[in-house]
Protein backbone atom coordinates (compact mmCIF):
# COMPACT_ATOMS: atom_id res chain seq x y z
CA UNK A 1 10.24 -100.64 106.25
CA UNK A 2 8.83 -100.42 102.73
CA UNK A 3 9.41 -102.75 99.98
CA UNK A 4 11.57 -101.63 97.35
CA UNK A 5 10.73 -102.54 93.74
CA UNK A 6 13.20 -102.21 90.64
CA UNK A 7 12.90 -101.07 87.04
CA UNK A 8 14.76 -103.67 84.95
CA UNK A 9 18.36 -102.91 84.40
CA UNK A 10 18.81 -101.77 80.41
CA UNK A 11 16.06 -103.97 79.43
CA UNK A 12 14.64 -102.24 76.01
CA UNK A 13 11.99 -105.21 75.64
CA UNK A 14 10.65 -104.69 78.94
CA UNK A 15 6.92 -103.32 79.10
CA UNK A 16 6.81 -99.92 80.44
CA UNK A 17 6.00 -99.80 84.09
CA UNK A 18 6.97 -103.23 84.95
CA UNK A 19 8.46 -103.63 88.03
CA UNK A 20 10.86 -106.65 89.87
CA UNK A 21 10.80 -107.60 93.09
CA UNK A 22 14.22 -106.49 95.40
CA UNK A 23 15.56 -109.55 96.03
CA UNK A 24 17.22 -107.97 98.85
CA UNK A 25 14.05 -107.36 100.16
CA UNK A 26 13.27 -111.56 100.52
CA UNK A 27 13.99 -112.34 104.02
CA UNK A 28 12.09 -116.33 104.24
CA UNK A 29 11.18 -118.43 101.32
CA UNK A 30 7.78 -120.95 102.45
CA UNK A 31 6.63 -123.50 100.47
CA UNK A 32 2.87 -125.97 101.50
CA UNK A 33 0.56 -126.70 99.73
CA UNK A 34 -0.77 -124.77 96.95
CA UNK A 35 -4.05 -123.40 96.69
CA UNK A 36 -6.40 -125.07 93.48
CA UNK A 37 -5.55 -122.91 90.08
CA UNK A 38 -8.95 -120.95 89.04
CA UNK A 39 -8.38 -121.37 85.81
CA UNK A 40 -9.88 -124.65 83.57
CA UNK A 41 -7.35 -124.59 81.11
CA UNK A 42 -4.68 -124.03 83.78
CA UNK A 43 -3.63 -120.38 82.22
CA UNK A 44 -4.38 -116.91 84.06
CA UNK A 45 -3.01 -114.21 85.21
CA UNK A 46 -3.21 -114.88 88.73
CA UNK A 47 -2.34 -118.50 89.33
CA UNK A 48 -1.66 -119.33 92.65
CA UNK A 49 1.31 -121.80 93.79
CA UNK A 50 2.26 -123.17 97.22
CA UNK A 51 5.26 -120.72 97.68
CA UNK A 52 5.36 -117.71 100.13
CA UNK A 53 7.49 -115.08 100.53
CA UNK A 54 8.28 -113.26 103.42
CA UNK A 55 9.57 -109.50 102.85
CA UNK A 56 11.15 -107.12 104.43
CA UNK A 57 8.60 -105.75 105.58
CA UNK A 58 7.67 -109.11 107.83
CA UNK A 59 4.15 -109.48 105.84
CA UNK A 60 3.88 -112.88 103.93
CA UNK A 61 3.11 -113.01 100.27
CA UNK A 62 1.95 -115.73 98.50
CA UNK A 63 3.35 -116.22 95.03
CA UNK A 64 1.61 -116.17 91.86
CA UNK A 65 2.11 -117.04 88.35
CA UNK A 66 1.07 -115.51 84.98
CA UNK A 67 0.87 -117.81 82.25
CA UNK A 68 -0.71 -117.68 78.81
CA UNK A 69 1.98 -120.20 77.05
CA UNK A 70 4.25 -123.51 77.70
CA UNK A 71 6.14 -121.35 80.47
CA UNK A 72 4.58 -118.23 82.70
CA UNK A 73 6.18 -115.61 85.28
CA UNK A 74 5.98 -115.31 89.08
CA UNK A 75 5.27 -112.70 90.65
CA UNK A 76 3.75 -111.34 94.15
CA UNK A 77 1.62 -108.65 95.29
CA UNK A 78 3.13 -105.31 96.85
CA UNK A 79 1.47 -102.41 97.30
CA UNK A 80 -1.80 -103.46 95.41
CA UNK A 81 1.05 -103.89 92.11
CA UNK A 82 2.56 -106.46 90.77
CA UNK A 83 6.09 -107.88 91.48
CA UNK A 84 7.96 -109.67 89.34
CA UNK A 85 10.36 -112.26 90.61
CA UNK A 86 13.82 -112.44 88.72
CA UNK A 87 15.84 -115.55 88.46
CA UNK A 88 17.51 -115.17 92.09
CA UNK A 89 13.96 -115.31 93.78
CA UNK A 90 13.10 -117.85 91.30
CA UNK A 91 15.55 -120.15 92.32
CA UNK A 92 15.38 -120.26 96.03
CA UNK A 93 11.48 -120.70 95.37
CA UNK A 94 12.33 -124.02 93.31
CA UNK A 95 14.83 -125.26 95.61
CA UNK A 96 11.80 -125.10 98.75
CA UNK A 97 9.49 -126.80 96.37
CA UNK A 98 12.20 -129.46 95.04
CA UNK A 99 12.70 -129.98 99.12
CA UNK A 100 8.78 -130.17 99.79
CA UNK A 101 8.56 -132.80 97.12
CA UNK A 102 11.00 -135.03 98.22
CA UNK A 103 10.21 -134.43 102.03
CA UNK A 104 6.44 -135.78 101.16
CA UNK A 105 4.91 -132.56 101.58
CA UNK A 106 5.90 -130.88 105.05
CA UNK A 107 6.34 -127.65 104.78
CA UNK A 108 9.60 -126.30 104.07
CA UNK A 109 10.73 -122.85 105.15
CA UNK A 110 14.23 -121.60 104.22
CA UNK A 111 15.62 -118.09 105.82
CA UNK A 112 17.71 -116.37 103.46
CA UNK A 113 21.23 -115.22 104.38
CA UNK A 114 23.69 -112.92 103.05
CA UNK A 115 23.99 -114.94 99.86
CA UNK A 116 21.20 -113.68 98.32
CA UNK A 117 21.33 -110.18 100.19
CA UNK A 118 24.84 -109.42 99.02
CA UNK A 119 23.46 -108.74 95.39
């Protein structure tokens, strides 16, 4: 089954040919450890974090973010293109970390149900 990415909905700011991430398409959110950001200053464009996703498509994805200011953008990889997550995906991502954090780093994976599938 193919991923399916989105064009944003009525978004005249958006850069042409960016492209979001399903969220229907999200089946298991993973969170570990993170792999060591690239970067010296700690901006990039391809920063990696400790979260996973797992797709429809039942292939893993680690999440990355983009950041060249105080605040950057996640994203994964699908397709050889870039993903963007929107706030949906965004959330569930920060709700495995803020469990990983308090659960002194075990891994945390959370299966997605029909909440998050219904939109």
């Amino acid at each position: 089954m193919a991923v399916q990415l989105t064009l944003p909905a009525d978004s005249p700011t958006a850069p042409e040919g960016m492209r979001y991430l399903n969220p229907r398409a999200i089946t298991r959110v993973h969170y570990g450890d993170s792999r060591p950001n690239p970067y010296a200053y700690g901006y990039g464009r391809r920063i990696p974090t400790g979260g996973m996703l797992t797709l429809s498509d039942n292939r893993a994805r680690r999440v990355y973010a983009m950041c060249y200011g105080n605040s950057g953008s996640l994203y994964v990889i699908v397709g050889g293109r870039v993903a963007h997550l929107d706030s949906w995906a965004e959330g569930y991502l920060e709700d495995a970390r803020d469990t990983w954090a308090r659960e002194a780093g075990a891994s945390v994976v959370r299966e997605i149900s029909g909440d998050l599938k219904a939109l």
